[in-house]
C-alpha atoms as a PDB file:
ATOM      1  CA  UNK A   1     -10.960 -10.290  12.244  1.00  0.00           C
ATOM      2  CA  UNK A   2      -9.062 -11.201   9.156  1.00  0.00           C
ATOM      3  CA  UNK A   3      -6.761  -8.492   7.786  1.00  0.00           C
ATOM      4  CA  UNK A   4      -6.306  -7.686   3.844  1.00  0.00           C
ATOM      5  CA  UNK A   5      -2.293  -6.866   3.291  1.00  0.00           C
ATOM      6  CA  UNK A   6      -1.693  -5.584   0.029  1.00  0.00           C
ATOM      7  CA  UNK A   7       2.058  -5.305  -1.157  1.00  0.00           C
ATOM      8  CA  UNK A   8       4.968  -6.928  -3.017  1.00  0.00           C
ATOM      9  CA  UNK A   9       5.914 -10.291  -1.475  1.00  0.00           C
ATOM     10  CA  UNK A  10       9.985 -10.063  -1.920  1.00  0.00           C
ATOM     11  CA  UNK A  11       9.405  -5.645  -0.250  1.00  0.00           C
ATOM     12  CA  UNK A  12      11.207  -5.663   3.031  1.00  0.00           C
ATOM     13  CA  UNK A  13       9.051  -3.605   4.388  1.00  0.00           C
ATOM     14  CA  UNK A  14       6.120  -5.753   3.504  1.00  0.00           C
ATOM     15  CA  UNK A  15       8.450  -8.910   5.093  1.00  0.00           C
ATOM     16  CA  UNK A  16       8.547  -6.930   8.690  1.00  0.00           C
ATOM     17  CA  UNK A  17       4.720  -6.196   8.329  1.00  0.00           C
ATOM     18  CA  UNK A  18       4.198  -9.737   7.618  1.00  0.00           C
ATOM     19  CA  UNK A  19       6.226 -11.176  10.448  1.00  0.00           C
ATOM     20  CA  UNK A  20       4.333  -8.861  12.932  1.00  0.00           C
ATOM     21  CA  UNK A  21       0.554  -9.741  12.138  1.00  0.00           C
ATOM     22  CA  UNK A  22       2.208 -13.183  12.708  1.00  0.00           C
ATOM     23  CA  UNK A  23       4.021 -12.903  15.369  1.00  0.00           C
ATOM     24  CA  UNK A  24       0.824 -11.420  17.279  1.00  0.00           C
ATOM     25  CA  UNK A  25      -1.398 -14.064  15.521  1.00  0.00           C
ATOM     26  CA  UNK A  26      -3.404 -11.686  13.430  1.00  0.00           C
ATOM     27  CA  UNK A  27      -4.611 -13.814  10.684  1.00  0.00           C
ATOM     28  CA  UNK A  28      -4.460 -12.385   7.107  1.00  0.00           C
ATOM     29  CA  UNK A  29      -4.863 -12.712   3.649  1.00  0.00           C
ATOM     30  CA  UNK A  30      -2.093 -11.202   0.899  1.00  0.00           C
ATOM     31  CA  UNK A  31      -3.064  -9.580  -1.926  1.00  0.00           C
ATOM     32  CA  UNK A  32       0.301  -9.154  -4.609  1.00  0.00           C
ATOM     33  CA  UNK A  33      -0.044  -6.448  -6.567  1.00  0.00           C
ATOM     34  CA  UNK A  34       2.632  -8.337  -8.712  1.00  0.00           C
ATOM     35  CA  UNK A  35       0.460 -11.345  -9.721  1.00  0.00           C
ATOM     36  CA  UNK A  36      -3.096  -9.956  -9.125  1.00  0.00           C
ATOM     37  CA  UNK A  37      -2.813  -6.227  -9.559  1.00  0.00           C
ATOM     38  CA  UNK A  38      -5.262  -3.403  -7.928  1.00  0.00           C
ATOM     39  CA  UNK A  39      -9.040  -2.505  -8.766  1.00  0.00           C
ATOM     40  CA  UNK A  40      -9.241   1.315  -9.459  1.00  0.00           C
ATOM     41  CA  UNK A  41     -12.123   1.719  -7.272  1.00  0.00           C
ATOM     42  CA  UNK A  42     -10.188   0.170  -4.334  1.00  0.00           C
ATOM     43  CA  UNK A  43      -7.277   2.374  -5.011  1.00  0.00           C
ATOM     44  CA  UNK A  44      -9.223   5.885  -5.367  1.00  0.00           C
ATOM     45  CA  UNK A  45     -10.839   4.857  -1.888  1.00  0.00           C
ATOM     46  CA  UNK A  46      -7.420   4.399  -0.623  1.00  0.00           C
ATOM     47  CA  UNK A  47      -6.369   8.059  -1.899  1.00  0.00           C
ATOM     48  CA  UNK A  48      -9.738   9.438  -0.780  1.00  0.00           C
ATOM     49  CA  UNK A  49      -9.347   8.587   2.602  1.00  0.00           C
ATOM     50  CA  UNK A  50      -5.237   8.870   2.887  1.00  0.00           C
ATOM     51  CA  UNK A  51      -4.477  11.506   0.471  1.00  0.00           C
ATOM     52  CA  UNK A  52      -3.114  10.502  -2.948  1.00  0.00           C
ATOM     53  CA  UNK A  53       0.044  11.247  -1.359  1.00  0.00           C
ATOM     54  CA  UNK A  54       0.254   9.104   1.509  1.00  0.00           C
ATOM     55  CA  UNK A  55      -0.697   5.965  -1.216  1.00  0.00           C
ATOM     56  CA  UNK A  56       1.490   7.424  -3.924  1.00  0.00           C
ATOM     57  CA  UNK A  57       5.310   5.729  -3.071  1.00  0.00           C
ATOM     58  CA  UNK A  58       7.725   8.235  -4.469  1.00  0.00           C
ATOM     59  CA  UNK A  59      10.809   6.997  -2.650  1.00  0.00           C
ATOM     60  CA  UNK A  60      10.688   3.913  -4.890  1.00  0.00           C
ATOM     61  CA  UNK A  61      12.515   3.244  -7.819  1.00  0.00           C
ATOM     62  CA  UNK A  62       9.732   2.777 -10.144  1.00  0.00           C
ATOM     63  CA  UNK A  63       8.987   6.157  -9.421  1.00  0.00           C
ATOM     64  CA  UNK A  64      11.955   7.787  -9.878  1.00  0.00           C
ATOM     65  CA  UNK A  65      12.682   6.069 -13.040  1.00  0.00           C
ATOM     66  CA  UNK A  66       9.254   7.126 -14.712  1.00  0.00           C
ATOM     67  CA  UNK A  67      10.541  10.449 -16.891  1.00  0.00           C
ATOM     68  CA  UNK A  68      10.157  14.168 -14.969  1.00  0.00           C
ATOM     69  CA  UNK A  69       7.577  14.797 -17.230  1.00  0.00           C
ATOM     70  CA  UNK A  70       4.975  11.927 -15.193  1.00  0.00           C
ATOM     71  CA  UNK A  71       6.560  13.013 -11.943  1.00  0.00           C
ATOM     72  CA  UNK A  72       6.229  16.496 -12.064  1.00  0.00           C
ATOM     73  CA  UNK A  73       2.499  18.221 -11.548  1.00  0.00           C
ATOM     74  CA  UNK A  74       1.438  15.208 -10.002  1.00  0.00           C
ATOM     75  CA  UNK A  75      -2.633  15.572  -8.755  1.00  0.00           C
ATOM     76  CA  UNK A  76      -4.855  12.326  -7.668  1.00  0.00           C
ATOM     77  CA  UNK A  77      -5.779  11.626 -11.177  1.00  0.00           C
ATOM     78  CA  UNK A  78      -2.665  11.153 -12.552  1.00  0.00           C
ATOM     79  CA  UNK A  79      -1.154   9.395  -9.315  1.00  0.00           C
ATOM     80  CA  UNK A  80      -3.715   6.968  -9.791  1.00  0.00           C
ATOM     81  CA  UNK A  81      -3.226   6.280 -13.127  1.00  0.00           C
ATOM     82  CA  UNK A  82       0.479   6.250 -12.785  1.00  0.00           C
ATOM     83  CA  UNK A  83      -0.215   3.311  -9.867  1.00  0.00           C
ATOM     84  CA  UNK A  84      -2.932   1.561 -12.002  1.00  0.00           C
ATOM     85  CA  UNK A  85       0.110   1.308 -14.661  1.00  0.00           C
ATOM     86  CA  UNK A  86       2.548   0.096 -12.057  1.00  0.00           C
ATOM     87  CA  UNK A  87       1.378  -1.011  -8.832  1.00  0.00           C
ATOM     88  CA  UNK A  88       4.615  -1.380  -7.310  1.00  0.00           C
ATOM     89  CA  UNK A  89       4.239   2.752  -7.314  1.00  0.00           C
ATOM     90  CA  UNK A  90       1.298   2.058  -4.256  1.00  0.00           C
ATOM     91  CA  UNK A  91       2.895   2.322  -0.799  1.00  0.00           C
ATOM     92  CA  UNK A  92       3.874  -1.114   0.594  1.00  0.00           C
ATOM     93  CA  UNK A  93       2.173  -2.072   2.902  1.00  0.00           C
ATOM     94  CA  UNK A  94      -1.341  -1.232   2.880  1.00  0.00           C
ATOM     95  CA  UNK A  95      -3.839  -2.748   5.251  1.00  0.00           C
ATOM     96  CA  UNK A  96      -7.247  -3.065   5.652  1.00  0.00           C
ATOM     97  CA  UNK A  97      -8.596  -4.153   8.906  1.00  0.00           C
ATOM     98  CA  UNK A  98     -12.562  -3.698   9.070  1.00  0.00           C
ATOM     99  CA  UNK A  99     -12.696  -0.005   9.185  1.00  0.00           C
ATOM    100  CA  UNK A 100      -8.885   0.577   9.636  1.00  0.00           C
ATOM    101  CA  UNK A 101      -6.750   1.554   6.752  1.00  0.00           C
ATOM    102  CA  UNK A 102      -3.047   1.764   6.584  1.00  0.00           C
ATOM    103  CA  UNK A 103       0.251   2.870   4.901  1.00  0.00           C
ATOM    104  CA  UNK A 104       3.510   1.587   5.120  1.00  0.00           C
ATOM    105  CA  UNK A 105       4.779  -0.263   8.024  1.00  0.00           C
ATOM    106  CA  UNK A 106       5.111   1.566  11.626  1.00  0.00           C
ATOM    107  CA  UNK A 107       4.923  -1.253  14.706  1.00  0.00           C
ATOM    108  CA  UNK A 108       3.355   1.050  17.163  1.00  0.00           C
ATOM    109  CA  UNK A 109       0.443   2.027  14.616  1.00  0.00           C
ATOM    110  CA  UNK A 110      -0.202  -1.537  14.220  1.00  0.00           C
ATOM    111  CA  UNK A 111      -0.505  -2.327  17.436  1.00  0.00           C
ATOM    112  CA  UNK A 112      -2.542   0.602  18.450  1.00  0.00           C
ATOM    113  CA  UNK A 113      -4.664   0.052  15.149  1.00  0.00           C
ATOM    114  CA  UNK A 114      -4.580  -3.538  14.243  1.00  0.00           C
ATOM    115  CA  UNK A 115      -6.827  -6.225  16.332  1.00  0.00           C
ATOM    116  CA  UNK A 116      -5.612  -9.490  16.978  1.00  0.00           C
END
């Protein structure tokens, strides 16, 4: 089953996740978030079954440039707007597998998650 990875192309993290579906010949399709951005409805399923927080990247420097005023009394609503208005705020990578939906990049999760 093709896999959906959503992400940044020049993220490292999104480079490792890349290099694994490869190297354990999952095929994929990339989605950049740079060129083609995100559909709301796509992202509020991602928050609705992650948590805003889990989707929401706040170790990134987008986010910690935005003013403390955006970053502070953050709920889903705003996060989503604030990653509708940047996308590079969305965690990198996300992955949609069928019914399986990640953040971020751990090996062992993709291999107990991911099918090849």
């Amino acid at each position: 089953m093709t896999a959906l990875l959503y992400g940044i192309p020049n993220c490292d993290t999104v480079k490792k996740a890349r290099a694994w579906l490869e190297a354990h010949g999952v095929p994929y399709t990339f989605h950049d978030y740079k060129k083609a951005g995100i559909d709301e409805t796509l992202l509020r399923d991602w928050t609705a079954r992650l948590g805003w927080e889990a989707v929401l990247n706040r170790a990134g420097t987008t986010f910690r440039k935005l003013p403390e005023a955006d970053r502070v009394a953050l709920d889903e609503n705003k996060a989503v707007a604030l990653m509708l208005a940047q996308p590079s705020m969305i965690k990198r990578p996300i992955i949609v597998q069928g019914d399986v939906l990640l953040a971020g990049f751990k090996p062992d999760t993709y291999l107990d998650k991911i099918t090849t």
